[in-house]
PDB file of N, CA and C in Angstrom:
ATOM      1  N   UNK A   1       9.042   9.155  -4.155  1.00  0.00           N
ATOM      2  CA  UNK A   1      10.098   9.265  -3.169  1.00  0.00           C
ATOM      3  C   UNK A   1       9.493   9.807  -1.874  1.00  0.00           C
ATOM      4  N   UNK A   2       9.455   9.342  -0.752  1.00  0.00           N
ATOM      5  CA  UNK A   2       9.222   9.417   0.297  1.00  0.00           C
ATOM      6  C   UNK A   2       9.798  11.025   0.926  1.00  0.00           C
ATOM      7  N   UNK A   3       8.967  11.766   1.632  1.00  0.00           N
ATOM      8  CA  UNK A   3       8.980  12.933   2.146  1.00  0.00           C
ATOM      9  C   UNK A   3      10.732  12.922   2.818  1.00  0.00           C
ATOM     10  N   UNK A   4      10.695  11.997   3.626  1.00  0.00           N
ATOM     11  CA  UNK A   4      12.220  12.099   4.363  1.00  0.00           C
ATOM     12  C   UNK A   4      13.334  11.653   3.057  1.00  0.00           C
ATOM     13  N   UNK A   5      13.266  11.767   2.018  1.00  0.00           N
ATOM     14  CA  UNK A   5      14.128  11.739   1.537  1.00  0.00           C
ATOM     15  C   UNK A   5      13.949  12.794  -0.121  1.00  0.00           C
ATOM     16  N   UNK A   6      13.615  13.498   0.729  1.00  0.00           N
ATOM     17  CA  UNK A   6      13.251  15.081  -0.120  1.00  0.00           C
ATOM     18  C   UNK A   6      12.610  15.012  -1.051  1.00  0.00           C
ATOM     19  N   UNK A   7      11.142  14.269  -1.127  1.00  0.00           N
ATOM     20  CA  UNK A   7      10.334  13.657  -1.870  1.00  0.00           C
ATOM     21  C   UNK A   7       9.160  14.978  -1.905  1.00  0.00           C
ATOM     22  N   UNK A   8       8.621  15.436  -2.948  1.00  0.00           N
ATOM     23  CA  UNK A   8       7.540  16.318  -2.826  1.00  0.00           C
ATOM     24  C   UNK A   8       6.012  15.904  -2.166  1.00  0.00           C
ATOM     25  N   UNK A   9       5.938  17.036  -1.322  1.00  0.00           N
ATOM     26  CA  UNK A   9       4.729  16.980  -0.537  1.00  0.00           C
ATOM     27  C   UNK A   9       3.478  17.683  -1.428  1.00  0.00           C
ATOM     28  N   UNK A  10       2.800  17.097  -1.794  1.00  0.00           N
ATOM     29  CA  UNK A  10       1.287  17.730  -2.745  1.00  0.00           C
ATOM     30  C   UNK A  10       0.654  16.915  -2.787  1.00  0.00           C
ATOM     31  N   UNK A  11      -0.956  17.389  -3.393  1.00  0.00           N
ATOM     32  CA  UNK A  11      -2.211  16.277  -3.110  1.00  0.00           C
ATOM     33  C   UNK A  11      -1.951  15.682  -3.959  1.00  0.00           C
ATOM     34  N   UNK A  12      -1.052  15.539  -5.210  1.00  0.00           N
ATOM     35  CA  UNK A  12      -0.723  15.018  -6.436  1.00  0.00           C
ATOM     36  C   UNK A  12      -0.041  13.868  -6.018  1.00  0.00           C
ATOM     37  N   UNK A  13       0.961  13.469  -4.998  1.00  0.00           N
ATOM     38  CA  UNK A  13       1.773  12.330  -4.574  1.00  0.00           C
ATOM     39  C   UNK A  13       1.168  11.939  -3.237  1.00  0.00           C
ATOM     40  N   UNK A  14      -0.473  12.285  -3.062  1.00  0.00           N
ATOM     41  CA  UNK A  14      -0.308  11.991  -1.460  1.00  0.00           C
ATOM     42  C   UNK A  14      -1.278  10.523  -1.822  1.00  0.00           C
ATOM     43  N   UNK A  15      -1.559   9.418  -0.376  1.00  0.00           N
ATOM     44  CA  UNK A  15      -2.660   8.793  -0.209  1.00  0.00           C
ATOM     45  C   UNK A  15      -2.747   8.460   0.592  1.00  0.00           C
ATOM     46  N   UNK A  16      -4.155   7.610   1.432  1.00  0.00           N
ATOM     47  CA  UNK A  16      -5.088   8.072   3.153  1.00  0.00           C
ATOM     48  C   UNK A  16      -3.795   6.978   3.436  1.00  0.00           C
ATOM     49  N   UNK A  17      -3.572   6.636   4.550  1.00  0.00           N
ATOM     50  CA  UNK A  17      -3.224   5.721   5.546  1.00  0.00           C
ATOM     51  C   UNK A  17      -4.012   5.663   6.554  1.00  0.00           C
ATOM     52  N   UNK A  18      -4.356   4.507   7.354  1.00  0.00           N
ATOM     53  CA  UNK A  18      -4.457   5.029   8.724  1.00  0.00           C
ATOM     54  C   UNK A  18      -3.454   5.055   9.441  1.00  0.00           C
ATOM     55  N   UNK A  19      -3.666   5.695  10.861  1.00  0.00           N
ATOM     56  CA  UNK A  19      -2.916   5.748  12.176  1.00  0.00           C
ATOM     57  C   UNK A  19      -1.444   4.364  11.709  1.00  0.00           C
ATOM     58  N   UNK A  20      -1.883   2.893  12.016  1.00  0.00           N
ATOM     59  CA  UNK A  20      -0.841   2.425  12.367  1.00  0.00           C
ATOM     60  C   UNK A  20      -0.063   2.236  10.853  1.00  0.00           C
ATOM     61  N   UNK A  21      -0.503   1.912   9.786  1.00  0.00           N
ATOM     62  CA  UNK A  21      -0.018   1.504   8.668  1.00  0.00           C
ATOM     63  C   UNK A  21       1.133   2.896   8.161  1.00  0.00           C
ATOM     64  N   UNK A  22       0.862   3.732   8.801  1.00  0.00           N
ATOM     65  CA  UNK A  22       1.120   5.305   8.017  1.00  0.00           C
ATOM     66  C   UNK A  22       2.393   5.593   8.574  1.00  0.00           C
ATOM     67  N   UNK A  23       2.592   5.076  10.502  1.00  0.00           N
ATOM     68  CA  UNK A  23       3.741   4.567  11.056  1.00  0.00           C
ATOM     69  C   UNK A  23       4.656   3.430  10.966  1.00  0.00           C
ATOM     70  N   UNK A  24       4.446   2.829   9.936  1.00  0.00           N
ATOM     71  CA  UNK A  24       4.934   1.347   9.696  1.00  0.00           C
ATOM     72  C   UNK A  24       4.996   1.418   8.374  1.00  0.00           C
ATOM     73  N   UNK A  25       4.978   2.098   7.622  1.00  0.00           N
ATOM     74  CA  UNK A  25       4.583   1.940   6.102  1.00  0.00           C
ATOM     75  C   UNK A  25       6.775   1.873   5.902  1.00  0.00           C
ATOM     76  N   UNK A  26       7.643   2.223   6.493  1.00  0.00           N
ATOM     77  CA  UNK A  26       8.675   2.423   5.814  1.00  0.00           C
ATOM     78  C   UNK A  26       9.815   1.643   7.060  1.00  0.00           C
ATOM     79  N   UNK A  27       8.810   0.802   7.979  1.00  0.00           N
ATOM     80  CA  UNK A  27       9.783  -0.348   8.565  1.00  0.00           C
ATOM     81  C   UNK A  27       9.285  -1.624   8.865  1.00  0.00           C
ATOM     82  N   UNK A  28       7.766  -1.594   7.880  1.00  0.00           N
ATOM     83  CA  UNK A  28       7.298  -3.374   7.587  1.00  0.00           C
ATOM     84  C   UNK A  28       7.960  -3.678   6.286  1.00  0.00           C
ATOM     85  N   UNK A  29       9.147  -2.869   5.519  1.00  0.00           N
ATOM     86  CA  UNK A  29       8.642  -3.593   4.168  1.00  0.00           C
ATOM     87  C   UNK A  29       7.773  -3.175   2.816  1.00  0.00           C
ATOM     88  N   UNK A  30       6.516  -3.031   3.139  1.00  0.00           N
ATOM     89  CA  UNK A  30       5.735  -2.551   1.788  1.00  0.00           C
ATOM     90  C   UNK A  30       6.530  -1.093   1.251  1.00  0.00           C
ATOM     91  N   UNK A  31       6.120  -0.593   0.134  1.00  0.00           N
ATOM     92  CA  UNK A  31       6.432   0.272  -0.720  1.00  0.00           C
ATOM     93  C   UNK A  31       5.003   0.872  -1.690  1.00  0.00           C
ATOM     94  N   UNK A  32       5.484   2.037  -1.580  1.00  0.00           N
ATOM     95  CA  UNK A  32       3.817   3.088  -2.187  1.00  0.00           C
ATOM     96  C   UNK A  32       4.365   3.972  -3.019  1.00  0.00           C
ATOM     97  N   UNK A  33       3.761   3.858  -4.336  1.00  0.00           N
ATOM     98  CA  UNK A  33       4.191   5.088  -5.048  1.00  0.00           C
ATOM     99  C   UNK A  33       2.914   5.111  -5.753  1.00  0.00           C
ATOM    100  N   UNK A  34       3.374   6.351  -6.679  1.00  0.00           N
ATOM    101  CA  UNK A  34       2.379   6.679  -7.422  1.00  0.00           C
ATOM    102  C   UNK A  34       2.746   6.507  -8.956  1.00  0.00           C
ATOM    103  N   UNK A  35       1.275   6.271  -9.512  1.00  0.00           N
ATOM    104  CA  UNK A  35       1.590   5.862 -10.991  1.00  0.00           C
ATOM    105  C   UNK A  35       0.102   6.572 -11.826  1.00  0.00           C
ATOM    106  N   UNK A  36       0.170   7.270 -12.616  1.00  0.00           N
ATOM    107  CA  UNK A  36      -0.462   7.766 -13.094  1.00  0.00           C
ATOM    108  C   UNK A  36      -1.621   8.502 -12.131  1.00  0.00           C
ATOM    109  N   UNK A  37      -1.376   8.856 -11.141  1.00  0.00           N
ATOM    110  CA  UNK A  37      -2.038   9.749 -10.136  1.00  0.00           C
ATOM    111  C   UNK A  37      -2.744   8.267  -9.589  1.00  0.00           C
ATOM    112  N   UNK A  38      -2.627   7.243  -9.752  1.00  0.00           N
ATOM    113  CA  UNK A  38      -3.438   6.195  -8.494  1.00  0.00           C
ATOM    114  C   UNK A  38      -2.146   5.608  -7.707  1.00  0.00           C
ATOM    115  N   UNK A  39      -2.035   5.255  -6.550  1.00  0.00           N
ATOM    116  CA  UNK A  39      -1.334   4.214  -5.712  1.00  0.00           C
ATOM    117  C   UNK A  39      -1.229   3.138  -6.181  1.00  0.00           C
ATOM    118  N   UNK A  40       0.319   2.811  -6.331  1.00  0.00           N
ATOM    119  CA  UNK A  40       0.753   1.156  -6.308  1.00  0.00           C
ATOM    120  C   UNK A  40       1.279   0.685  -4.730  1.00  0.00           C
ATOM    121  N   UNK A  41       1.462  -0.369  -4.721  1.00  0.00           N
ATOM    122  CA  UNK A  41       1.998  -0.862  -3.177  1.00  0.00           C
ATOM    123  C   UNK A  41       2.947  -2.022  -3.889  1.00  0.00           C
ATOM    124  N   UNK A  42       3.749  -2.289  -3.549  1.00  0.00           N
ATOM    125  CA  UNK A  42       4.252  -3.620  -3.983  1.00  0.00           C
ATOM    126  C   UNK A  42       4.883  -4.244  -2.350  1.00  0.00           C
ATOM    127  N   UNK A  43       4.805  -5.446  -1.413  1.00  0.00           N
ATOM    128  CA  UNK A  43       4.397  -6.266  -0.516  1.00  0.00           C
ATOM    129  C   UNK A  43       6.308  -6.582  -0.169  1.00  0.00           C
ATOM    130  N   UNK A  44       6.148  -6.973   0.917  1.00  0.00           N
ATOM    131  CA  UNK A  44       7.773  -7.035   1.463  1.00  0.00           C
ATOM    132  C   UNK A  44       8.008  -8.728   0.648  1.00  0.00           C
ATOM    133  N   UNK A  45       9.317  -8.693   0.657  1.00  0.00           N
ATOM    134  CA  UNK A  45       9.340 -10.266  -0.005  1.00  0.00           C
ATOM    135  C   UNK A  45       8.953 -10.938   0.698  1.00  0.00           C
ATOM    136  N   UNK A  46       8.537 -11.629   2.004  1.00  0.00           N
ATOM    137  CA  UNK A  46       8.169 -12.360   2.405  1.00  0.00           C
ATOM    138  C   UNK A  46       6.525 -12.955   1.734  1.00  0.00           C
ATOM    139  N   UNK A  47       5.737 -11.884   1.894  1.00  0.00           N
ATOM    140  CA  UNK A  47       4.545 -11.651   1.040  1.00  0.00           C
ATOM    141  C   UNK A  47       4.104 -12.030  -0.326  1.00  0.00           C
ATOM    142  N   UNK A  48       5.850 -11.308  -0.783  1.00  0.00           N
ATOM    143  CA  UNK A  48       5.700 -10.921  -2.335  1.00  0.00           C
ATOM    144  C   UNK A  48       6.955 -11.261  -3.169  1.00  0.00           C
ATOM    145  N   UNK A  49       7.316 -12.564  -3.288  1.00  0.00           N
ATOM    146  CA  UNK A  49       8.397 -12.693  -3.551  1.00  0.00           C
ATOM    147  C   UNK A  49       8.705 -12.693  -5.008  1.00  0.00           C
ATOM    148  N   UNK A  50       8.076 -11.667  -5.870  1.00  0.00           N
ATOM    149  CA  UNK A  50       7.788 -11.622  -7.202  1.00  0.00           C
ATOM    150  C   UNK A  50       8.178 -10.135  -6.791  1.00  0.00           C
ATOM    151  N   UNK A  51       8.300  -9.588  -6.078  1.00  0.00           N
ATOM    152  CA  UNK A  51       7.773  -8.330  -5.588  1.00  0.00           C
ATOM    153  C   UNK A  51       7.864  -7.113  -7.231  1.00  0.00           C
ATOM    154  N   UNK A  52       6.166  -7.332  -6.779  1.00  0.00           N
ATOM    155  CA  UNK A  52       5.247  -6.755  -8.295  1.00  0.00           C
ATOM    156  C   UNK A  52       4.779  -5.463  -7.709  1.00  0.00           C
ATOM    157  N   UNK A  53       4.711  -4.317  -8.480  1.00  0.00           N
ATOM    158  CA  UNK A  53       3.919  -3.086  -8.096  1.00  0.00           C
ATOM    159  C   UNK A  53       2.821  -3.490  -8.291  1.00  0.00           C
ATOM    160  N   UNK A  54       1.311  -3.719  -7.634  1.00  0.00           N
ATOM    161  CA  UNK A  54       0.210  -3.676  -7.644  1.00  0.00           C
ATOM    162  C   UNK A  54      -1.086  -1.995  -7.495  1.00  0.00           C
ATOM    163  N   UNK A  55      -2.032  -2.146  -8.578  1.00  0.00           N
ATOM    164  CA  UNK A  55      -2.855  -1.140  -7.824  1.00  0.00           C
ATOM    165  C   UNK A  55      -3.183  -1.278  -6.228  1.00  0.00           C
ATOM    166  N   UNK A  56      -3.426  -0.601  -6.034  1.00  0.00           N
ATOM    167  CA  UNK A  56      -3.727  -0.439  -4.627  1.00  0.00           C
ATOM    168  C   UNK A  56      -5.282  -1.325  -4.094  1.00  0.00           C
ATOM    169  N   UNK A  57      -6.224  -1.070  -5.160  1.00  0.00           N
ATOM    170  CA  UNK A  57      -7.177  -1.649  -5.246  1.00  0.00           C
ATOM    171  C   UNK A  57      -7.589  -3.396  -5.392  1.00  0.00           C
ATOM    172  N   UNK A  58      -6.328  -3.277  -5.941  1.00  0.00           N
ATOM    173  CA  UNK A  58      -6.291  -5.271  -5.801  1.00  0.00           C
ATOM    174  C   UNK A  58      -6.141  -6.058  -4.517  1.00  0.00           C
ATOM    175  N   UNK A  59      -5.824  -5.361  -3.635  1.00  0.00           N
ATOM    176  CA  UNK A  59      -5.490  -5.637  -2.184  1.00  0.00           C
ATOM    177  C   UNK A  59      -6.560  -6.626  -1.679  1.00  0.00           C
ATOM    178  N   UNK A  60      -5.424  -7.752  -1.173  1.00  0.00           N
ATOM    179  CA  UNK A  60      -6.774  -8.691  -0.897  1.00  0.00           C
ATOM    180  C   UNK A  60      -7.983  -8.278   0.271  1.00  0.00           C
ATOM    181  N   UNK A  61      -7.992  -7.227   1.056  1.00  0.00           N
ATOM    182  CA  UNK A  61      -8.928  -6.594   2.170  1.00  0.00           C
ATOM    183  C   UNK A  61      -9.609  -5.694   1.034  1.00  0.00           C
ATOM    184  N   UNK A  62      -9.556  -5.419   0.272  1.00  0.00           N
ATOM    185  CA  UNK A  62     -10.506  -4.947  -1.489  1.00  0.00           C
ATOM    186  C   UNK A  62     -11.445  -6.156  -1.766  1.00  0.00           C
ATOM    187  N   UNK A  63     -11.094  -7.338  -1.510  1.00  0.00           N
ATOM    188  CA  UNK A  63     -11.871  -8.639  -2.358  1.00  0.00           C
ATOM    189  C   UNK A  63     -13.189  -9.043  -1.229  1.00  0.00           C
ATOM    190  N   UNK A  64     -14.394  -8.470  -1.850  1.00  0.00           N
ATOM    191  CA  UNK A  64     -15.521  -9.161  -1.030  1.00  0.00           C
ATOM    192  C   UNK A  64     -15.640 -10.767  -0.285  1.00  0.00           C
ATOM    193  N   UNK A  65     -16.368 -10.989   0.220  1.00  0.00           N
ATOM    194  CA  UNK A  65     -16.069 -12.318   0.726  1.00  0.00           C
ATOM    195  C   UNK A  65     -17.673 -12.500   1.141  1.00  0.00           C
ATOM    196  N   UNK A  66     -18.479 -13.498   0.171  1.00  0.00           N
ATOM    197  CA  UNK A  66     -19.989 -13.838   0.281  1.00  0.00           C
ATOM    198  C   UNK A  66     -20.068 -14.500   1.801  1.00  0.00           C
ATOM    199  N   UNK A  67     -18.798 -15.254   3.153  1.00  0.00           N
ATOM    200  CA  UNK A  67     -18.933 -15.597   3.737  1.00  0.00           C
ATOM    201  C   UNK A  67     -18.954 -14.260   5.289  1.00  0.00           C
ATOM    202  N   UNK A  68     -19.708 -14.693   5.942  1.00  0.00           N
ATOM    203  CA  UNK A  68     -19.301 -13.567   7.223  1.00  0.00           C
ATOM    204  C   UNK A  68     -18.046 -14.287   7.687  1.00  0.00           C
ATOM    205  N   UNK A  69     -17.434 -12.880   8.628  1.00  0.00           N
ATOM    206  CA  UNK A  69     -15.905 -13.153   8.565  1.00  0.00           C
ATOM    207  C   UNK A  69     -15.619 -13.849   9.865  1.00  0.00           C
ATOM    208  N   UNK A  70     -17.085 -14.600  10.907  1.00  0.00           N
ATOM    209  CA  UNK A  70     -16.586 -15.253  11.954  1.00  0.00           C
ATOM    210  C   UNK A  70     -16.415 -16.862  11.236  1.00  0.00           C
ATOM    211  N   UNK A  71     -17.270 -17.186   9.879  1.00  0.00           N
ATOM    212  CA  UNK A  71     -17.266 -18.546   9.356  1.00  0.00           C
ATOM    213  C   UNK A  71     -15.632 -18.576   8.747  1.00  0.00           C
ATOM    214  N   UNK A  72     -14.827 -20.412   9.025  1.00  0.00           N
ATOM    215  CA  UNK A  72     -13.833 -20.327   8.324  1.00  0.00           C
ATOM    216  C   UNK A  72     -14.081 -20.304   7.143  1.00  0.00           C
TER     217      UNK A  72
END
């Protein structure tokens, strides 16, 4: 549960954001919780129209890519 809605603040429910995602995290859509002390995210429906809790780690910016990122 999210801080503004009297959600507990501890290192136990926290995880990094940056700057813009951390301001946007609760009017793009996505959703973050915690599940066994790791981060899930589950994706706005547009994204995610299954809308599945995922580790955090599955994130497709997680998935290497053998190509450099100026080649299509």
């Amino acid at each position: 549960m999210p801080w503004q809605q009297n959600g507990p603040t501890n290192i136990d429910n926290g995880t990094l954001l940056c700057w813009y995602h951390h301001h946007t995290i609760d009017t793009a859509g996505w959703k973050i919780r915690m599940s066994n002390g790791r981060p899930q995210v589950r994706g706005p429906l547009l994204w995610d129209p299954s809308q599945t809790w995922r580790p955090a780690h599955t994130h497709r910016a997680n998935t290497p890519s053998t190509d450099p990122p100026w080649c299509p």
